[in-house]
C-alpha atoms as a PDB file:
ATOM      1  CA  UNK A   1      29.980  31.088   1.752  1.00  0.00           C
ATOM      2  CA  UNK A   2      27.642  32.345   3.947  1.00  0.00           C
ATOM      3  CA  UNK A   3      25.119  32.953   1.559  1.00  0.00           C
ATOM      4  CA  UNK A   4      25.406  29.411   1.041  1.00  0.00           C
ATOM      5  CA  UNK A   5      25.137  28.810   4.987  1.00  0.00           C
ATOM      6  CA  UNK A   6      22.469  31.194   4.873  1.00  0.00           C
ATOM      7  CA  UNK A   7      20.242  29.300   2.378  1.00  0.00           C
ATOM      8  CA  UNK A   8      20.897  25.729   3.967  1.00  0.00           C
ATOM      9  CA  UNK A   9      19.887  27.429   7.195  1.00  0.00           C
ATOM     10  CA  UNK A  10      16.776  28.187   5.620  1.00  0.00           C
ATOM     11  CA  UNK A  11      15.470  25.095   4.218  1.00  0.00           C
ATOM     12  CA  UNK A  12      16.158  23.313   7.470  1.00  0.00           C
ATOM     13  CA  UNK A  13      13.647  25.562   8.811  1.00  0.00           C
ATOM     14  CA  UNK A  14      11.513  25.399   6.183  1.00  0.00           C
ATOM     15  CA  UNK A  15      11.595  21.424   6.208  1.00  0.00           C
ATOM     16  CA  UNK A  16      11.129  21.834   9.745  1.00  0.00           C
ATOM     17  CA  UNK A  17       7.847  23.720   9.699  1.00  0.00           C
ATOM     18  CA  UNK A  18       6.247  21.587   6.875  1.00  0.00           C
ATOM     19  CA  UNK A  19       7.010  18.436   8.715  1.00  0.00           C
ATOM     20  CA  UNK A  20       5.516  19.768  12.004  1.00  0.00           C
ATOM     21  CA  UNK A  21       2.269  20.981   9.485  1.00  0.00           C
ATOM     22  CA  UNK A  22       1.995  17.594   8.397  1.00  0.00           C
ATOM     23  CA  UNK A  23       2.772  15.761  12.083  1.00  0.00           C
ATOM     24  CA  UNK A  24      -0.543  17.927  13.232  1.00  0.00           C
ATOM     25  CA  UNK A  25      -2.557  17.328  10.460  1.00  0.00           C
ATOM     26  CA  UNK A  26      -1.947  13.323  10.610  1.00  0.00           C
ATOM     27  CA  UNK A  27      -2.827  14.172  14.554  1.00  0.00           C
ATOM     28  CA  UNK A  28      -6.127  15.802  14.205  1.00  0.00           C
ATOM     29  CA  UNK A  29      -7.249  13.060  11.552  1.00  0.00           C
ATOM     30  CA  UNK A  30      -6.399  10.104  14.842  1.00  0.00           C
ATOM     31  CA  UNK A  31      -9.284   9.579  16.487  1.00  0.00           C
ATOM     32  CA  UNK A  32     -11.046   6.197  17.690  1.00  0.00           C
ATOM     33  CA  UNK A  33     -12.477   4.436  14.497  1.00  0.00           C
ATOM     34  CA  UNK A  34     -10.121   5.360  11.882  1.00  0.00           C
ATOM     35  CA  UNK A  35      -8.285   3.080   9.936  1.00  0.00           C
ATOM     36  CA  UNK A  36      -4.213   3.554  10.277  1.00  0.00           C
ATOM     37  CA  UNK A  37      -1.285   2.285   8.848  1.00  0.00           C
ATOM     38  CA  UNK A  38       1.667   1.575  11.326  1.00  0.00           C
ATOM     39  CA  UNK A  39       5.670   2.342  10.553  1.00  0.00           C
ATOM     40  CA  UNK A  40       6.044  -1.110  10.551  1.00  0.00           C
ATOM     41  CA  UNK A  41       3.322  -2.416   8.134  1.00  0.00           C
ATOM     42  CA  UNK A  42       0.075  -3.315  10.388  1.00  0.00           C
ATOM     43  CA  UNK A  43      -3.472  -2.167   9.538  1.00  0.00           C
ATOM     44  CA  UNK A  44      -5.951  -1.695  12.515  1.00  0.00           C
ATOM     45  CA  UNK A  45      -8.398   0.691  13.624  1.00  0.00           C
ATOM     46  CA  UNK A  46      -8.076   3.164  16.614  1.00  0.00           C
ATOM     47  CA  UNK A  47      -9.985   1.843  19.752  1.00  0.00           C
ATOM     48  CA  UNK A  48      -8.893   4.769  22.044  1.00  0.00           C
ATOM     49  CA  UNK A  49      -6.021   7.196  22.655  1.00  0.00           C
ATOM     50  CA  UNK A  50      -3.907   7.503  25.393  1.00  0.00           C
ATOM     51  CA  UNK A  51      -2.741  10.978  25.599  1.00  0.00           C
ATOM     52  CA  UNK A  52      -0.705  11.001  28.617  1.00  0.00           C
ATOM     53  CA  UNK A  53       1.350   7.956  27.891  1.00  0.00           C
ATOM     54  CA  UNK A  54       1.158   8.198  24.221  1.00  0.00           C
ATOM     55  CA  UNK A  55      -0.292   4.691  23.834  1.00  0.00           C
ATOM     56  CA  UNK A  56      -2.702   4.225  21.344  1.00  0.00           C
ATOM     57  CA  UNK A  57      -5.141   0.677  21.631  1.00  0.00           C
ATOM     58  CA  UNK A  58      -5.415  -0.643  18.241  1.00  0.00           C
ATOM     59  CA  UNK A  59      -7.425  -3.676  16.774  1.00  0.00           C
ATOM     60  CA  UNK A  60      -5.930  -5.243  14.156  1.00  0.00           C
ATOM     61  CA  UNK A  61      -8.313  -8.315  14.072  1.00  0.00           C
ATOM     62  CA  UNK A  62     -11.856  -8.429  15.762  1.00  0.00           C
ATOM     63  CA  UNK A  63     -10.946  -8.804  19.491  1.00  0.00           C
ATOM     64  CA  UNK A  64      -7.103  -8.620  19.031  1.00  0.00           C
ATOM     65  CA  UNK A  65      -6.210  -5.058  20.640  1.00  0.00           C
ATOM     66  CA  UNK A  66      -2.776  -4.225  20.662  1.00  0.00           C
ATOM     67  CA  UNK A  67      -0.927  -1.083  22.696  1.00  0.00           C
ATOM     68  CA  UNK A  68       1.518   0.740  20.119  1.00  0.00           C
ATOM     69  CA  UNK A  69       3.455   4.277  20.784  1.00  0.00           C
ATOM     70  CA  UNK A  70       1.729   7.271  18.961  1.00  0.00           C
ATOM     71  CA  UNK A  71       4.299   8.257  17.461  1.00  0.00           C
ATOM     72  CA  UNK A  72       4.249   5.026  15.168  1.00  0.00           C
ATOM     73  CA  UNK A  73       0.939   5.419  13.512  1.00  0.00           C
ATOM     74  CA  UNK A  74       2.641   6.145   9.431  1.00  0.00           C
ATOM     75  CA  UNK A  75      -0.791   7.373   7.856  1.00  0.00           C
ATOM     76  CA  UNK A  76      -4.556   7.149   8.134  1.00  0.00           C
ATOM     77  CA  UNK A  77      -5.804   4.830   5.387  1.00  0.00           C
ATOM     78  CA  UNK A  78      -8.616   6.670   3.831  1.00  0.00           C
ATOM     79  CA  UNK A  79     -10.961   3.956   1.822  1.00  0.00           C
ATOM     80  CA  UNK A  80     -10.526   3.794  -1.647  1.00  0.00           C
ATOM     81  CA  UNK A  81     -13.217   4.385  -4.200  1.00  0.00           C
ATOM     82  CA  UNK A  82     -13.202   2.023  -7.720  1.00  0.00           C
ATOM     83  CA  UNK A  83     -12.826   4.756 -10.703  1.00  0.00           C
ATOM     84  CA  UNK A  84     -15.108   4.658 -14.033  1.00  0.00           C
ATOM     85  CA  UNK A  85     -11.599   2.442 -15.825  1.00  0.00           C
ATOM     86  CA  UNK A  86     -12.341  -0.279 -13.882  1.00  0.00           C
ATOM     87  CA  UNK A  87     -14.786  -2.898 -14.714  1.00  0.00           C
ATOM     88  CA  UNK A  88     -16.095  -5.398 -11.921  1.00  0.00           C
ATOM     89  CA  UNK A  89     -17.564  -8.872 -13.357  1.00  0.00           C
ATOM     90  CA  UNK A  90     -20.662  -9.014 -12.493  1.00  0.00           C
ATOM     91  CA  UNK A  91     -20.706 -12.472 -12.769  1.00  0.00           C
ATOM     92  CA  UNK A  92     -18.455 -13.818 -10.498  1.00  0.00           C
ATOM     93  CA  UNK A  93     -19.358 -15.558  -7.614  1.00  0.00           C
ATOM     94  CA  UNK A  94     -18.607 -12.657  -4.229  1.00  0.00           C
ATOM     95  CA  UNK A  95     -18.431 -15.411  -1.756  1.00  0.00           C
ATOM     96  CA  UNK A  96     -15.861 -17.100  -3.205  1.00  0.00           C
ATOM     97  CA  UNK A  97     -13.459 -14.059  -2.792  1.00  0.00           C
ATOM     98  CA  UNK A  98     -13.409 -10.352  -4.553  1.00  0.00           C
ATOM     99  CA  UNK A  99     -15.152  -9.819  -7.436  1.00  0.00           C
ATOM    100  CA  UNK A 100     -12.637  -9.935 -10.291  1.00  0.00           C
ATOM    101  CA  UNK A 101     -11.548  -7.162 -12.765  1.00  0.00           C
ATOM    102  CA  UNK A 102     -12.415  -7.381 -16.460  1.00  0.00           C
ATOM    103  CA  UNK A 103      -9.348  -7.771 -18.691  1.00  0.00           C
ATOM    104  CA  UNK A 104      -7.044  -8.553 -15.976  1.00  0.00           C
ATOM    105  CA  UNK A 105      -5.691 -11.805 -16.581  1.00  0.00           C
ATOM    106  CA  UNK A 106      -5.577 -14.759 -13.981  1.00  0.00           C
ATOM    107  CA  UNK A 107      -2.287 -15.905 -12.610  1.00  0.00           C
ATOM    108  CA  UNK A 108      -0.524 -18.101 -15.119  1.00  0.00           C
ATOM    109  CA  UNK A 109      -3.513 -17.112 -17.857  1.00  0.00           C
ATOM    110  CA  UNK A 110      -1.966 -16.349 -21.642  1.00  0.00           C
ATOM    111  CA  UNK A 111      -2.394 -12.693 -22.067  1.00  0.00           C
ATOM    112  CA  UNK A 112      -2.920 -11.512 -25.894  1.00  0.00           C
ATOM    113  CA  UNK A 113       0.543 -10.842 -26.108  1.00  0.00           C
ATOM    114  CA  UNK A 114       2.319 -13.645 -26.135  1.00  0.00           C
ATOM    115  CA  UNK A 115       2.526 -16.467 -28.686  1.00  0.00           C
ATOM    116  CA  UNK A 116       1.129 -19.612 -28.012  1.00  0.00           C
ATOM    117  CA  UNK A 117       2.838 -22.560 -28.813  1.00  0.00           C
ATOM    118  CA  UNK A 118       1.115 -22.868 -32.250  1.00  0.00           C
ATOM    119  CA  UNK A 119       2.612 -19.656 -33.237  1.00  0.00           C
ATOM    120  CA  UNK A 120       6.439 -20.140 -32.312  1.00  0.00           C
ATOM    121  CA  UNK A 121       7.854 -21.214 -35.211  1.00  0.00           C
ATOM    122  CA  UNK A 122       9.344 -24.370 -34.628  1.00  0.00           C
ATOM    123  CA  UNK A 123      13.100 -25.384 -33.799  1.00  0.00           C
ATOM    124  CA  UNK A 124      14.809 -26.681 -36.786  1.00  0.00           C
ATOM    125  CA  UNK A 125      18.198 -26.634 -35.134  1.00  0.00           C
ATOM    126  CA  UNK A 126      19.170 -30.257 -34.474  1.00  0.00           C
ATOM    127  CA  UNK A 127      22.221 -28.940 -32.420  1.00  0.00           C
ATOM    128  CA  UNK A 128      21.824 -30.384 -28.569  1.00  0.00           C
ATOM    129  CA  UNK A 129      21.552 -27.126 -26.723  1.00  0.00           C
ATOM    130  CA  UNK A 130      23.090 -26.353 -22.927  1.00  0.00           C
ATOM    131  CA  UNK A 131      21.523 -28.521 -20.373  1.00  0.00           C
ATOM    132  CA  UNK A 132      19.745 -31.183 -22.719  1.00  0.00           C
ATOM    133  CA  UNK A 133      20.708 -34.721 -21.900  1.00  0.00           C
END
């Protein structure tokens, strides 16, 4: 038993430690100008830090500054860089939105997968089925 007791003990502190590790590392990386994720789901960018009241000024749309707790900020976003597998067109028009990816199919768009209507075979079942009139 207290072996057992002994081990739990253990990996509380252990837990303990790594969380504090990461808790100073996500502090060092907060400074004004770097993109941050909230607990609660908004993206902004630091403006300035209070450190004596733990406020933080974050813009979350140009000229919309909002005062959050520190202790909310979830994560620093770091921006994301588009590996060699993807494939931007090149020819589609960038200020009509983001430039699409190749082989990704457009919402509702038949993917190679599935049959088309011309390859279902048809319905020779002259049986009214559940829900036809």
């Amino acid at each position: 038993m207290l072996a057992v007791l002994a081990l739990l003990v253990f990996f509380m502190f252990r837990n303990g430690r790594k969380r504090q590790k990461d808790t100073l590392a996500l502090q060092s990386k907060m400074v004004a100008g770097a993109d941050v994720m909230t607990n609660f789901g908004l993206y902004g960018t630091i403006v300035a830090i209070d450190e004596e009241e733990n406020k933080v000024a974050l813009e979350i749309a140009p000229g919309t500054i909002v005062q959050i707790h520190r202790q909310t900020i979830a994560r620093v976003v770091e921006p994301t860089v588009a590996g060699d597998d993807i494939v931007l067109d090149k020819t589609a028009d960038t200020d009509a939105g983001t430039p699409t990816v190749i082989g990704e199919p457009e919402y509702g768009q038949r993917t190679e997968f599935e049959p088309t209507t011309d390859e279902v075979a048809p319905d020779t079942d002259t049986e009214p089925k559940k829900g036809d009139a």
